[in-house]
PDB file of N, CA and C in Angstrom:
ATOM      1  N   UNK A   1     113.508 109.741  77.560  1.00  0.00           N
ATOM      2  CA  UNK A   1     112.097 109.471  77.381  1.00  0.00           C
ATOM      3  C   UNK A   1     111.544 108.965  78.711  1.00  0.00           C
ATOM      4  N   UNK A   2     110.300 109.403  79.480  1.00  0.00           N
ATOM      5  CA  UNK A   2     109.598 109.201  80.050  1.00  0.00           C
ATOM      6  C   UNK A   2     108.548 108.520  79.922  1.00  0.00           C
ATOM      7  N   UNK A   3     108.331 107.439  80.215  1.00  0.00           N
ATOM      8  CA  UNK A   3     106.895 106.580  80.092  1.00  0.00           C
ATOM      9  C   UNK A   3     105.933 105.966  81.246  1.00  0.00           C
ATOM     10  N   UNK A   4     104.736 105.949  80.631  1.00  0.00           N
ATOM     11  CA  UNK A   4     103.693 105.780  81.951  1.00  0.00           C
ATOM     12  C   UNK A   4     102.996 104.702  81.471  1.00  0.00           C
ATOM     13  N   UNK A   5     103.234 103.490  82.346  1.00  0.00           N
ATOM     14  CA  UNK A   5     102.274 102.420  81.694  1.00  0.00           C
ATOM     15  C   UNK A   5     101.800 101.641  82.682  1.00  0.00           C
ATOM     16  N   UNK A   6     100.835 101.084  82.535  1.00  0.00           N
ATOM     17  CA  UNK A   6      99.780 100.619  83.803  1.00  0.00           C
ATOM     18  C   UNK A   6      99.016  99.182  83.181  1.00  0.00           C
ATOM     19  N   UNK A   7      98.729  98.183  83.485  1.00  0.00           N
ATOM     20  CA  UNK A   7      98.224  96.790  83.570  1.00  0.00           C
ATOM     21  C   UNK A   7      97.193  97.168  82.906  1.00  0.00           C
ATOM     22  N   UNK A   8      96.758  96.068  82.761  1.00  0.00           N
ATOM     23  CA  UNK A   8      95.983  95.746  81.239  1.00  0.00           C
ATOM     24  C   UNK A   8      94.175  96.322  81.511  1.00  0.00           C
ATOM     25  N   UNK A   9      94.106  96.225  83.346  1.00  0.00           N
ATOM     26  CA  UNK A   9      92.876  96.481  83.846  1.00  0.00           C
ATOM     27  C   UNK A   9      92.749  97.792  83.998  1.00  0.00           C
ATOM     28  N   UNK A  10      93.364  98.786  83.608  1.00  0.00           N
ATOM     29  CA  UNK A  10      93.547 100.361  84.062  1.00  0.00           C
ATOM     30  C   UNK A  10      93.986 101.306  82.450  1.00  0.00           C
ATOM     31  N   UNK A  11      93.329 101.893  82.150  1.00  0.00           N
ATOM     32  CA  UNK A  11      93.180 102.572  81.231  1.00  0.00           C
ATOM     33  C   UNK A  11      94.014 104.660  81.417  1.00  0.00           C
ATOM     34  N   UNK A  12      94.920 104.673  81.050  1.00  0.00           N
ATOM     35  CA  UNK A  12      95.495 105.849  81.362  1.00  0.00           C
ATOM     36  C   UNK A  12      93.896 107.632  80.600  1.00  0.00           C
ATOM     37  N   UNK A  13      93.753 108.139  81.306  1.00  0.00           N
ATOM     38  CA  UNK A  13      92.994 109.641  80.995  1.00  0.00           C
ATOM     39  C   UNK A  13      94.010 110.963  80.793  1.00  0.00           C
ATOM     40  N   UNK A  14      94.802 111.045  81.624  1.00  0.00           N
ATOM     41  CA  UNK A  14      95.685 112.452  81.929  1.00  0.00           C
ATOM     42  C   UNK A  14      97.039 111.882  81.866  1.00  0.00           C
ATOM     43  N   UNK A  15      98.056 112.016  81.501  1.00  0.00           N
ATOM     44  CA  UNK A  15      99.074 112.112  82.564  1.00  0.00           C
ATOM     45  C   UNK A  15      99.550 113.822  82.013  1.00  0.00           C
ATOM     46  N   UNK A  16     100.563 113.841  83.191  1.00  0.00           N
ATOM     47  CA  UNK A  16     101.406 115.389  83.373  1.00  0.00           C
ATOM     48  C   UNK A  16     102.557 115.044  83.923  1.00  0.00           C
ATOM     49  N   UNK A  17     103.760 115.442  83.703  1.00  0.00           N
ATOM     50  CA  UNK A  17     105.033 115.932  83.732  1.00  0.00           C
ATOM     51  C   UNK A  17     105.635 117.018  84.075  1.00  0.00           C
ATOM     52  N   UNK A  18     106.546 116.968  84.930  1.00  0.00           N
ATOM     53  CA  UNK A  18     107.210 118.347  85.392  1.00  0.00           C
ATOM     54  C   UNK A  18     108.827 117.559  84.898  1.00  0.00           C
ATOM     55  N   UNK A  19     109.912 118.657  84.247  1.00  0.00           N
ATOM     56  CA  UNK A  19     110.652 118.482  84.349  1.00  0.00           C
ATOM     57  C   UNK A  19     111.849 119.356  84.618  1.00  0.00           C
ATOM     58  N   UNK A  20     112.660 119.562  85.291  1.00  0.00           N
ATOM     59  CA  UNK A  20     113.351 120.668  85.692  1.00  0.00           C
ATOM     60  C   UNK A  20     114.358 121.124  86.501  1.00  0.00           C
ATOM     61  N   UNK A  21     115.449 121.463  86.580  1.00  0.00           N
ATOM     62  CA  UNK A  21     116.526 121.814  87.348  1.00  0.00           C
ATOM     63  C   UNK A  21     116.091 122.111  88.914  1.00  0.00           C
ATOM     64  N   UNK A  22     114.678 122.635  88.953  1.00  0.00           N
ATOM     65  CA  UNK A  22     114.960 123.089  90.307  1.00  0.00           C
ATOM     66  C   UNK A  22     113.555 121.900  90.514  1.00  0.00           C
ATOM     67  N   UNK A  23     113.026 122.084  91.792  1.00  0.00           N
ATOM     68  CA  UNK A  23     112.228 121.075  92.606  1.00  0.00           C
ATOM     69  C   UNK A  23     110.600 122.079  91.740  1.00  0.00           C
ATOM     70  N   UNK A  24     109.557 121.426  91.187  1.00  0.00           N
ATOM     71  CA  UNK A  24     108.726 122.054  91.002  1.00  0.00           C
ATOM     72  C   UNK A  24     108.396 122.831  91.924  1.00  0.00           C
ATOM     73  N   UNK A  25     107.787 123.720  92.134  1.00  0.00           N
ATOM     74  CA  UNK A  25     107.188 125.216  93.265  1.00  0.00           C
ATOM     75  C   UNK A  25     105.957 124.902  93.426  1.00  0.00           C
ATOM     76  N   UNK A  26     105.200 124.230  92.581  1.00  0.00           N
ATOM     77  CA  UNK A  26     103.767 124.051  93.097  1.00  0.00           C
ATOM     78  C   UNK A  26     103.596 122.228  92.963  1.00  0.00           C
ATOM     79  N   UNK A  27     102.315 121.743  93.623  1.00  0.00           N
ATOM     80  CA  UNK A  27     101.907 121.084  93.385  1.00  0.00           C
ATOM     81  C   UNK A  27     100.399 120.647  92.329  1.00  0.00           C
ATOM     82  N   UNK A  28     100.068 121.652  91.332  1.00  0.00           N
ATOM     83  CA  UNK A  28      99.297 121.430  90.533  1.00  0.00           C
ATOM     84  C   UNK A  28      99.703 120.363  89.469  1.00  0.00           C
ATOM     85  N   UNK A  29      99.348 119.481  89.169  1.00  0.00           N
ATOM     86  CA  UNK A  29      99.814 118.845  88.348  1.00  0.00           C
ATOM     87  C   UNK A  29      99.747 119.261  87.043  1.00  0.00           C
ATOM     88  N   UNK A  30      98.019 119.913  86.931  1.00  0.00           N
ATOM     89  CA  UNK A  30      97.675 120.290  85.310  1.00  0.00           C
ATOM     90  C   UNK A  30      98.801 121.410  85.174  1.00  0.00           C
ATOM     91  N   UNK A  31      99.640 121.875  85.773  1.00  0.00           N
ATOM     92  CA  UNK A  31      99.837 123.343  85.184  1.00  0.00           C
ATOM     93  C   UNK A  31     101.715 122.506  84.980  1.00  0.00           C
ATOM     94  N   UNK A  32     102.247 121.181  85.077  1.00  0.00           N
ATOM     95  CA  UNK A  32     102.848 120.991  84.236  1.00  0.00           C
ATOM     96  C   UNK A  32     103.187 121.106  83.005  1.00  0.00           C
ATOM     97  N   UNK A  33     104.907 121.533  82.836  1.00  0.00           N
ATOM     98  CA  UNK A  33     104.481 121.542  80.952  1.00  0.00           C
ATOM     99  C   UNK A  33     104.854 120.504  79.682  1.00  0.00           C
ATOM    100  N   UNK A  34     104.595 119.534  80.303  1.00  0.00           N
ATOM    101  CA  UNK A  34     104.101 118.372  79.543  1.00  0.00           C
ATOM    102  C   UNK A  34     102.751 117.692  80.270  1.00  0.00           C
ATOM    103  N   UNK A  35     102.419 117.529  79.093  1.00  0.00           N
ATOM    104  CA  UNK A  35     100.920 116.837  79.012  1.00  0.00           C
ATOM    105  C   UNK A  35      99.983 116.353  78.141  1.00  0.00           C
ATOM    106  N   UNK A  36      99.642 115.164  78.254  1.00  0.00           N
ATOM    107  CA  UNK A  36      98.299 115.188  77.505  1.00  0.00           C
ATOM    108  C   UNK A  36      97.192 114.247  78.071  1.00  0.00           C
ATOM    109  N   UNK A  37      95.983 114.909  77.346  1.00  0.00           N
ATOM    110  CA  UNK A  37      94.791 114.358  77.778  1.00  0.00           C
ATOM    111  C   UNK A  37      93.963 113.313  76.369  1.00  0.00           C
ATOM    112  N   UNK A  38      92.840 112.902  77.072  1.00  0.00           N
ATOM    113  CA  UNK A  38      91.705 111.844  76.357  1.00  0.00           C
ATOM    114  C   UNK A  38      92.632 110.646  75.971  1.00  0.00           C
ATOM    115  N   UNK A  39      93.671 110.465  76.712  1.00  0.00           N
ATOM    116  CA  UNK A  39      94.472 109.417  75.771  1.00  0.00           C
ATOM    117  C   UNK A  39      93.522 107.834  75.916  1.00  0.00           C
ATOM    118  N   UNK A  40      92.981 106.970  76.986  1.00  0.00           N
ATOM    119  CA  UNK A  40      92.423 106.169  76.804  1.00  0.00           C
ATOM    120  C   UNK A  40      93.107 105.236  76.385  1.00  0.00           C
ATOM    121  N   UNK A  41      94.123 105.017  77.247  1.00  0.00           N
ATOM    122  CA  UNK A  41      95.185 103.771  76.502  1.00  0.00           C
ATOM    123  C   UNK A  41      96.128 103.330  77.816  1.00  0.00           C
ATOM    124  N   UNK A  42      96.924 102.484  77.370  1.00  0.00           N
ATOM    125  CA  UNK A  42      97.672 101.846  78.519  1.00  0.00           C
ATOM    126  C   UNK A  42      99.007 102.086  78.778  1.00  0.00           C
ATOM    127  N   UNK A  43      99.692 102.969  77.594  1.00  0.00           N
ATOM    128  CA  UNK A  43     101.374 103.484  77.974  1.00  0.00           C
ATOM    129  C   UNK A  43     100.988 105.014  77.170  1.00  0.00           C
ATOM    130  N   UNK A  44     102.240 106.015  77.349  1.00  0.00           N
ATOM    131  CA  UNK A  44     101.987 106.944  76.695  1.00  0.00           C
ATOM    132  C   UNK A  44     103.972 107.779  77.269  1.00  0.00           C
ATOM    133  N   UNK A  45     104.279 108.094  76.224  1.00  0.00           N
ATOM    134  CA  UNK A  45     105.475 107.978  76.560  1.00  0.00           C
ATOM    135  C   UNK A  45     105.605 109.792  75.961  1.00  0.00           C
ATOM    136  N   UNK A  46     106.694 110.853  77.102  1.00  0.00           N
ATOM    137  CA  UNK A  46     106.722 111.740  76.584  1.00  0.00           C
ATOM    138  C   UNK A  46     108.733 111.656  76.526  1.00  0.00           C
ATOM    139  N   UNK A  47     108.946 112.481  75.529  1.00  0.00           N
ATOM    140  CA  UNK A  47     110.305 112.843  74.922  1.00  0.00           C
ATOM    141  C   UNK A  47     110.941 114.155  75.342  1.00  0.00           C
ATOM    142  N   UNK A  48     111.563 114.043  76.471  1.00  0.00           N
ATOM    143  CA  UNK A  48     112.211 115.074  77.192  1.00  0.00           C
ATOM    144  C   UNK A  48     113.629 115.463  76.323  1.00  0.00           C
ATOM    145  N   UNK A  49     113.901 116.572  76.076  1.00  0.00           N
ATOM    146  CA  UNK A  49     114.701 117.288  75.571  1.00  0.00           C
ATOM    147  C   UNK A  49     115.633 117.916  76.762  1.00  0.00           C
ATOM    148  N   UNK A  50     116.994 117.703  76.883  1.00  0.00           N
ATOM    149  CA  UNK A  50     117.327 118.324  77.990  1.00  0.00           C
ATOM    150  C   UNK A  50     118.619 119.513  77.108  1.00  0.00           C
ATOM    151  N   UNK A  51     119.001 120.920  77.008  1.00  0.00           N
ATOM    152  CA  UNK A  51     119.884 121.537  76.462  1.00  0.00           C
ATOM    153  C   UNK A  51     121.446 121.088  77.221  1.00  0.00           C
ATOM    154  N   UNK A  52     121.477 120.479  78.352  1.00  0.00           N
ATOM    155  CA  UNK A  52     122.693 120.766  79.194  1.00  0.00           C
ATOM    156  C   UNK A  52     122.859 119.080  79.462  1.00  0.00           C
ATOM    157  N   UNK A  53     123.317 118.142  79.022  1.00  0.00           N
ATOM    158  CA  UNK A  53     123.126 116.703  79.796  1.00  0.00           C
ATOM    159  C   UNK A  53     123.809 116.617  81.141  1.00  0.00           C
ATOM    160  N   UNK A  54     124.753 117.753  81.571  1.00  0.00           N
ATOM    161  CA  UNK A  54     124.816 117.513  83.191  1.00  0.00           C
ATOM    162  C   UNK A  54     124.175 117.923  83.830  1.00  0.00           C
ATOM    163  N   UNK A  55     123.234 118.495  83.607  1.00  0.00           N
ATOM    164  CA  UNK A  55     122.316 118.836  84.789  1.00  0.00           C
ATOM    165  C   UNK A  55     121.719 118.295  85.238  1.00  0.00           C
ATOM    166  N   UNK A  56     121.779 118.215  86.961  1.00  0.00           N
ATOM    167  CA  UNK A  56     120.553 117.072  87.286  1.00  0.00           C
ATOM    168  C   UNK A  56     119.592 117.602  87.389  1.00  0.00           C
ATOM    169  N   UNK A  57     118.503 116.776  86.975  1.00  0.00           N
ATOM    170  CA  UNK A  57     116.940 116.855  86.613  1.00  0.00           C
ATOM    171  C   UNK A  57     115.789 116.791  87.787  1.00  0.00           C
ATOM    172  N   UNK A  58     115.152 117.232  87.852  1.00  0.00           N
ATOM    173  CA  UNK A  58     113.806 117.328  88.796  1.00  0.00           C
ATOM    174  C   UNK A  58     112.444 116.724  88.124  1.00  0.00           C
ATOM    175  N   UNK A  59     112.024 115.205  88.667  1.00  0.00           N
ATOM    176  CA  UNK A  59     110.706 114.954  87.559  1.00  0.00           C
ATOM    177  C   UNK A  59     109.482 114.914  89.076  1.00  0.00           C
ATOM    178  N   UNK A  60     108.526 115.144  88.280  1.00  0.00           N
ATOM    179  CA  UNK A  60     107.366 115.068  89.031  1.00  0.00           C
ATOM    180  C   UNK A  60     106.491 114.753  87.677  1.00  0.00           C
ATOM    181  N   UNK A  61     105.871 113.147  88.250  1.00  0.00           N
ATOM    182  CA  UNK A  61     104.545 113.104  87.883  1.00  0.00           C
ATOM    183  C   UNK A  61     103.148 112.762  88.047  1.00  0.00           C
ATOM    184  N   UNK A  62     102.820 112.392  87.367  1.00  0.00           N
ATOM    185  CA  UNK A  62     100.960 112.437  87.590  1.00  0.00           C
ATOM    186  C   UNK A  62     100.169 112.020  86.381  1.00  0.00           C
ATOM    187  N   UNK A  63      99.471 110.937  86.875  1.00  0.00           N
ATOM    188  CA  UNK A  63      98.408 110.468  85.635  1.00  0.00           C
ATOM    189  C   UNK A  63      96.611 110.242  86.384  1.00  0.00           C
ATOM    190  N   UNK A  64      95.784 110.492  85.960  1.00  0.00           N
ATOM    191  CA  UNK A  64      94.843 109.861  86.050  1.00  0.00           C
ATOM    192  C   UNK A  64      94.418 108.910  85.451  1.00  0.00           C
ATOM    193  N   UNK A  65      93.629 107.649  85.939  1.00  0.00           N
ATOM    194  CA  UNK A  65      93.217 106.732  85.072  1.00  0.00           C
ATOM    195  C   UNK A  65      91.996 106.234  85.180  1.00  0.00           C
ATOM    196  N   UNK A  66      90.993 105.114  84.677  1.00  0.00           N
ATOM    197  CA  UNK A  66      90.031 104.882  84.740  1.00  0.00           C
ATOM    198  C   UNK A  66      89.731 103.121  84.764  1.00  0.00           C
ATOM    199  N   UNK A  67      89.601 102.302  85.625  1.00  0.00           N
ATOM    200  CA  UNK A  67      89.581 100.753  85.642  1.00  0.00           C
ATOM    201  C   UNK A  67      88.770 100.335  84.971  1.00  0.00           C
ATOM    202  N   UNK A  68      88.918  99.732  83.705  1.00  0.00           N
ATOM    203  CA  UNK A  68      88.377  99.647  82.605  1.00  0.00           C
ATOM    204  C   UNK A  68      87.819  98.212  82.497  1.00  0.00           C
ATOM    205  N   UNK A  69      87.859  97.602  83.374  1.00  0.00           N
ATOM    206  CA  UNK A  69      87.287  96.529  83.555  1.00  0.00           C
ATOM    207  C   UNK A  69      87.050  96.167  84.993  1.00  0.00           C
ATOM    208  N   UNK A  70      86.081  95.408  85.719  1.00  0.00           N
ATOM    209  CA  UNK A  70      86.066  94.658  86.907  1.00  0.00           C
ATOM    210  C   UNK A  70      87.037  93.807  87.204  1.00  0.00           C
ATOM    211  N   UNK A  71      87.377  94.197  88.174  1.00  0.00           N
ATOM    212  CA  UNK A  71      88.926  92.992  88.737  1.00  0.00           C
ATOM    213  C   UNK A  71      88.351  92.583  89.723  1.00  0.00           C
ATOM    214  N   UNK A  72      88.252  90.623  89.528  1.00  0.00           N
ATOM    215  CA  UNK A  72      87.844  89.854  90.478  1.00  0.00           C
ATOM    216  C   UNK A  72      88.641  89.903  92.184  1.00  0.00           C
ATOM    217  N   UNK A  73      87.928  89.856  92.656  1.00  0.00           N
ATOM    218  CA  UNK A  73      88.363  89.866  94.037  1.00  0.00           C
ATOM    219  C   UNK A  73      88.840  88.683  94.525  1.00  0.00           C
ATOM    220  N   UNK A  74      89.735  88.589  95.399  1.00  0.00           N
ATOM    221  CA  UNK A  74      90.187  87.044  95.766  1.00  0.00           C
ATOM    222  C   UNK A  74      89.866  86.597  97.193  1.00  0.00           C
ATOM    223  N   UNK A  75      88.707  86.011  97.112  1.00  0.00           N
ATOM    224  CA  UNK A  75      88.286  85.215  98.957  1.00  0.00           C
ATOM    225  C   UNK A  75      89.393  84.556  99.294  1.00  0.00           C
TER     226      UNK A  75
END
C-alpha cells in the first residue's frame, strides 16, 4: 500500500501513481495508472497489487494540492 498524506494546512486534489518493473517512459503524471481525483482530503492511500513479489518495483508519484487555510508567517 501506498499512501499520500500531507499536514493539516494542505488539502490533497489529484494524486497519481506509476508503478512498475521498468522506470516510467514518460513524465505525464495524469497518464499514470493509478489515480484519483476531487478527493479534498488529507491522506488517500492506493493498494498496489504486485503478481511476482521479487520483482523490484519502479514508483513515481504525484499529487496536487490546495492550502486550505492561511499559514501564519513567522517574523
Amino acid at each position: 500500500m501506498k499512501t499520500y498524506a500531507v499536514n493539516e494546512n494542505v488539502k490533497l486534489n489529484d494524486v497519481h501513481l506509476y508503478v512498475g518493473t521498468d522506470k516510467p517512459s514518460y513524465s505525464k503524471p495524469r497518464q499514470y495508472q493509478y489515480k484519483a481525483t476531487d478527493l479534498n482530503g488529507s491522506t488517500y492511500a492506493f493498494t498496489v497489487t504486485n503478481g511476482n513479489a521479487l520483482d523490484k518495483l519502479n514508483f513515481a508519484a504525484h499529487a496536487s494540492v490546495t492550502l486550505s487555510t492561511e499559514v501564519p508567517c513567522e517574523e
